[in-house]
Protein backbone atom coordinates (compact mmCIF):
# COMPACT_ATOMS: atom_id res chain seq x y z
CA UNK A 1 6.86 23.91 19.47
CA UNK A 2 8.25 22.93 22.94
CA UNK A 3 10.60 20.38 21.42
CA UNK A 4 10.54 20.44 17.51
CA UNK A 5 13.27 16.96 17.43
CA UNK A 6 10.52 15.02 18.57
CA UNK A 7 7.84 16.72 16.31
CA UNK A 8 10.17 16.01 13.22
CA UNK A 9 10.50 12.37 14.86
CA UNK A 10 7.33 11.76 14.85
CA UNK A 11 6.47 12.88 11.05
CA UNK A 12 9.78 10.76 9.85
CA UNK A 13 8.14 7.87 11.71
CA UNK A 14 4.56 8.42 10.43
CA UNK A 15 5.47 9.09 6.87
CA UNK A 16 7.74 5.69 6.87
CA UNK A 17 4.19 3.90 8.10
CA UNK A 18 2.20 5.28 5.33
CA UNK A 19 4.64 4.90 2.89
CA UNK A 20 4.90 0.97 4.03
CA UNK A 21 1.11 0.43 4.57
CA UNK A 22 0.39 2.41 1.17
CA UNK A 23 3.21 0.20 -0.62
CA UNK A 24 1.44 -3.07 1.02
CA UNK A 25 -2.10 -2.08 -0.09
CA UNK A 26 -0.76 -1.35 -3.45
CA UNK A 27 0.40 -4.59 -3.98
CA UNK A 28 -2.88 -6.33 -2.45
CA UNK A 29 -4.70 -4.62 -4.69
CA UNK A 30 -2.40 -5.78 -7.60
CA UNK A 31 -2.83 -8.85 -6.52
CA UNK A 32 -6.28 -9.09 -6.46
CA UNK A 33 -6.64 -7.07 -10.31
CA UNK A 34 -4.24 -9.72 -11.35
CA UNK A 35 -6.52 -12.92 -10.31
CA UNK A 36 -9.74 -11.49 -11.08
CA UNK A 37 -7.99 -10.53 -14.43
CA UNK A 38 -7.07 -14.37 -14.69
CA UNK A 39 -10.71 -15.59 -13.36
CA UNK A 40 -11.79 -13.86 -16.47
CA UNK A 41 -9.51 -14.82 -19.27
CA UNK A 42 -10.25 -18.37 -18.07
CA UNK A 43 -14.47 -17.65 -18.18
CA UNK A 44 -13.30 -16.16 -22.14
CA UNK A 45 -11.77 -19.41 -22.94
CA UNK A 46 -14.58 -21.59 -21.98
């Protein structure tokens, strides 16, 4: 632990990209519940 600043840096950095990237996928993968969700309701109707 030469320089521990840049250690904790790095892991405030890193955890804001996962936390961003996790938050993004999240809603993608809403998203895509919510249309196939909607492809099926339609498919019920008919």
């Amino acid at each position: 632990m030469k320089c521990p600043r840049f250690f904790i840096f790095l892991t405030i950095k890193f955890q804001t990209y996962g936390i961003s990237n996790s938050m993004a996928s999240i809603r993608g993968r809403h998203i895509v519940a919510i249309l196939s969700l909607a492809r099926n309701y339609r498919r019920k109707l008919r």
